[in-house]
N, C-alpha and C. Protein backbone atom coordinates (compact mmCIF):
# COMPACT_ATOMS: atom_id res chain seq x y z
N UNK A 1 15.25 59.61 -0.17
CA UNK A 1 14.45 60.43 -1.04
C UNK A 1 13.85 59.54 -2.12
N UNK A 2 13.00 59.25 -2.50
CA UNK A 2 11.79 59.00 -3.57
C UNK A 2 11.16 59.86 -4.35
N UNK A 3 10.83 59.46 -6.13
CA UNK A 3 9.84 60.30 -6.24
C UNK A 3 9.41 59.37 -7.50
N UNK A 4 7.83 59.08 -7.71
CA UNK A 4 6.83 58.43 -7.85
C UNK A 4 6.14 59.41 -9.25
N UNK A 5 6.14 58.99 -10.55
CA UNK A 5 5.33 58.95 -11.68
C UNK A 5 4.46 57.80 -12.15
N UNK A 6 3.44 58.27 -12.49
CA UNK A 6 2.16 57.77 -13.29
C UNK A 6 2.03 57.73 -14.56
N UNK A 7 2.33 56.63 -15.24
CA UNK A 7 1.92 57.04 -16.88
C UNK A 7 0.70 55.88 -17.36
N UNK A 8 -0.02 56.48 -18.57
CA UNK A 8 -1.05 55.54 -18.82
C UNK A 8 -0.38 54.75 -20.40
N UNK A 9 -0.15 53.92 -20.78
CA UNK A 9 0.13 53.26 -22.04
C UNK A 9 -0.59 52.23 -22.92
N UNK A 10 -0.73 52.72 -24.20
CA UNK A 10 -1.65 52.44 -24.66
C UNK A 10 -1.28 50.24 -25.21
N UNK A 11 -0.08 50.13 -24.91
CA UNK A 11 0.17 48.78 -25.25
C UNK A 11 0.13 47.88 -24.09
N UNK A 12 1.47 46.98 -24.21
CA UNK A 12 0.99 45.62 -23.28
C UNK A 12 2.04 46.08 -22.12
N UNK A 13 2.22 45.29 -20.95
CA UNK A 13 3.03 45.56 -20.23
C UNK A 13 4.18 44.57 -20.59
N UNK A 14 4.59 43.65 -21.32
CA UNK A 14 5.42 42.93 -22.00
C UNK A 14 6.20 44.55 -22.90
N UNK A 15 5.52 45.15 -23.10
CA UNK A 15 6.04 46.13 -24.08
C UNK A 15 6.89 47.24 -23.29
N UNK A 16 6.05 47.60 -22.23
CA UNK A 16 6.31 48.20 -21.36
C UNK A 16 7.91 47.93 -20.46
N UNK A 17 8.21 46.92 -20.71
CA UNK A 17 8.93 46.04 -19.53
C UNK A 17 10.20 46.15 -20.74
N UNK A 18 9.98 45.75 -21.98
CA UNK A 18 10.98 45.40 -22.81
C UNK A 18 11.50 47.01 -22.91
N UNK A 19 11.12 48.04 -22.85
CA UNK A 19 11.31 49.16 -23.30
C UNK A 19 12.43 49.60 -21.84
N UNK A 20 11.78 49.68 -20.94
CA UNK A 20 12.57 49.88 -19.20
C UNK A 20 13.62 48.95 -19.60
N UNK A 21 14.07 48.07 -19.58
CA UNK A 21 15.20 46.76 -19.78
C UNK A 21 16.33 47.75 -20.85
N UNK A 22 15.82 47.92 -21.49
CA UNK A 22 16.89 48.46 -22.95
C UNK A 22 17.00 49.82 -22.40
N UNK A 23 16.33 50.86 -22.13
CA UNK A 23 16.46 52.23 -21.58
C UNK A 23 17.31 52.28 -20.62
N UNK A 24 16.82 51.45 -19.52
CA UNK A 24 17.95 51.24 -18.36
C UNK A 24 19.03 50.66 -18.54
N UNK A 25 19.30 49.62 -18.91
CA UNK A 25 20.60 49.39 -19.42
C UNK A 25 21.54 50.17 -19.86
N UNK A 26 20.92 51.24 -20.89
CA UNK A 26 21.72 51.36 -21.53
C UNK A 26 22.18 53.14 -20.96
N UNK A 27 21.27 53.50 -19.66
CA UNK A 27 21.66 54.50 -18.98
C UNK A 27 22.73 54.07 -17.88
N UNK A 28 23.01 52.80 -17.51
CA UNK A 28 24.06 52.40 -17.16
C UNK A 28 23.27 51.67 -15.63
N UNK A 29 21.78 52.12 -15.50
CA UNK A 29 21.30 50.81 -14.43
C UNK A 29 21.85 49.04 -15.00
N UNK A 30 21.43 48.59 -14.11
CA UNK A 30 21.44 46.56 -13.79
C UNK A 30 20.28 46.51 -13.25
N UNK A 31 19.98 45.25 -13.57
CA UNK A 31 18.99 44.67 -12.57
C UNK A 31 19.13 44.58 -11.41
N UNK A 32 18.34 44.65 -10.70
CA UNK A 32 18.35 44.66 -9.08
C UNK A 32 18.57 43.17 -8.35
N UNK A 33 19.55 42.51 -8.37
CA UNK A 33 19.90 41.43 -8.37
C UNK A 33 18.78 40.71 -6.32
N UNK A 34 18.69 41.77 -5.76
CA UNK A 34 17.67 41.56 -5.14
C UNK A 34 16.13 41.58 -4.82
N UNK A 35 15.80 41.97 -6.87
CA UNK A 35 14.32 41.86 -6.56
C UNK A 35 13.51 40.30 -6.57
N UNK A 36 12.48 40.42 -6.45
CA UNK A 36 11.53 39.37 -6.47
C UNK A 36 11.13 38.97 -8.01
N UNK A 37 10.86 37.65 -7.96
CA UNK A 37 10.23 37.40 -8.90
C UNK A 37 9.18 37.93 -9.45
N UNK A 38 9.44 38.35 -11.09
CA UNK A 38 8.10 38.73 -11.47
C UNK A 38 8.40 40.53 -11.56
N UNK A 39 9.35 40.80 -10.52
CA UNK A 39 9.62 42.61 -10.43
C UNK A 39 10.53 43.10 -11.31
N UNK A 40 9.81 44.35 -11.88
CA UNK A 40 10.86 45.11 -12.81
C UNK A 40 11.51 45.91 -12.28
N UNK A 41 12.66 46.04 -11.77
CA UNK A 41 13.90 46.86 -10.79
C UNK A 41 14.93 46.54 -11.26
N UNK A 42 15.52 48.33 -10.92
CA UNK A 42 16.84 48.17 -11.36
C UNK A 42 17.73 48.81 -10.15
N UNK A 43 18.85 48.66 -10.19
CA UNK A 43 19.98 49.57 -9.49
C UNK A 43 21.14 49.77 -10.32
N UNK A 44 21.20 51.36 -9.58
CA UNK A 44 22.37 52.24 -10.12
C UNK A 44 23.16 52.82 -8.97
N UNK A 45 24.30 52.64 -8.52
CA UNK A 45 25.13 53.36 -7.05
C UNK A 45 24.09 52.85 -6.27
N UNK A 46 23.43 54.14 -5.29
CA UNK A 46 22.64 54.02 -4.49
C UNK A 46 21.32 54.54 -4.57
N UNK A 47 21.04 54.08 -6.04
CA UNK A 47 19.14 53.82 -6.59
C UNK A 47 18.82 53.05 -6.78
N UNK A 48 17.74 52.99 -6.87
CA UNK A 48 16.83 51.94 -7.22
C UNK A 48 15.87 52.76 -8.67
N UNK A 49 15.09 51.84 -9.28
CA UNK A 49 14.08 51.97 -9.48
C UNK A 49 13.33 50.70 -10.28
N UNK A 50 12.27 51.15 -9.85
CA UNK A 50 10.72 49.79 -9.66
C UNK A 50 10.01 50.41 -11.08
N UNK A 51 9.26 49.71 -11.72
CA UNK A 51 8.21 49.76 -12.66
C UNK A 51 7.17 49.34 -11.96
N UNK A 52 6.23 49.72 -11.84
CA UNK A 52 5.00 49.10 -10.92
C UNK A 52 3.95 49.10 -12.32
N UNK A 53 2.92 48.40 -12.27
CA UNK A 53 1.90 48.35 -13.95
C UNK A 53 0.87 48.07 -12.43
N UNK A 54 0.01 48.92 -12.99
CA UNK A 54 -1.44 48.83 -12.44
C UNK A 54 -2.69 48.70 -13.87
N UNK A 55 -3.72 48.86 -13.23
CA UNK A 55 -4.76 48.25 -14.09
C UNK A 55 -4.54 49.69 -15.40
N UNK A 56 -4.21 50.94 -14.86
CA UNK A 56 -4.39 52.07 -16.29
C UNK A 56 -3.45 52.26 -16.88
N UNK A 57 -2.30 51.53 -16.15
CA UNK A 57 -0.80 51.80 -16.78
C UNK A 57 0.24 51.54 -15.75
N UNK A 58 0.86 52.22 -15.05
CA UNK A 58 1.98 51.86 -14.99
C UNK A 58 3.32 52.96 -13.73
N UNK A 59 3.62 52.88 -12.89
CA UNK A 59 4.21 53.41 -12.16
C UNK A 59 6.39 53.55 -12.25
N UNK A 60 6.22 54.69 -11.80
CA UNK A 60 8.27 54.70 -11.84
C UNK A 60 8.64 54.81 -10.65
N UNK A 61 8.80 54.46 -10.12
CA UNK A 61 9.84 55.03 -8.71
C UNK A 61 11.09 54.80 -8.69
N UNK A 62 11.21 55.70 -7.90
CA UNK A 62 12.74 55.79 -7.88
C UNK A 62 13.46 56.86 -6.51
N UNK A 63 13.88 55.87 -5.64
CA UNK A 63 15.02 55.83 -4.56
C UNK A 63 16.24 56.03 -4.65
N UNK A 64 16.66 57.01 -3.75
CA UNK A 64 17.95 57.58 -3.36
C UNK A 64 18.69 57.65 -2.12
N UNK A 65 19.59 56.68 -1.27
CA UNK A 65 20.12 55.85 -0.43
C UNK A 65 21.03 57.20 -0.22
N UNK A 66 21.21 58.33 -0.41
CA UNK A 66 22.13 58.40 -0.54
C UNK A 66 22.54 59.88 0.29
């Protein structure tokens, strides 16, 4: 199961990224010790979730293994 949000933000994606890092953390995600360079992912049990930044802003997804 997946499900996919769109947000537009008016700052940088440095900002964007620092904000996901501290939020997630502190909801009890980690980093996704198998993403790629450069990718904002996290895992929790059997989720995931991706930050995707496109040119208007910025994507959430989020996977459920489970």
């Amino acid at each position: 199961m997946s499900t996919t949000r769109t947000y537009a933000f008016p700052g940088t994606r440095a900002e964007v990224a620092a904000h996901y890092r501290t939020a997630a953390r502190q909801d009890g995600w980690r980093p996704d010790p198998e993403a790629e360079p450069g990718e904002l992912s996290f895992a929790k049990g059997d989720m995931y979730l991706w930050v995707d930044f496109m040119s208007t802003g910025y994507g959430l997804t989020v996977v459920s293994y489970e």
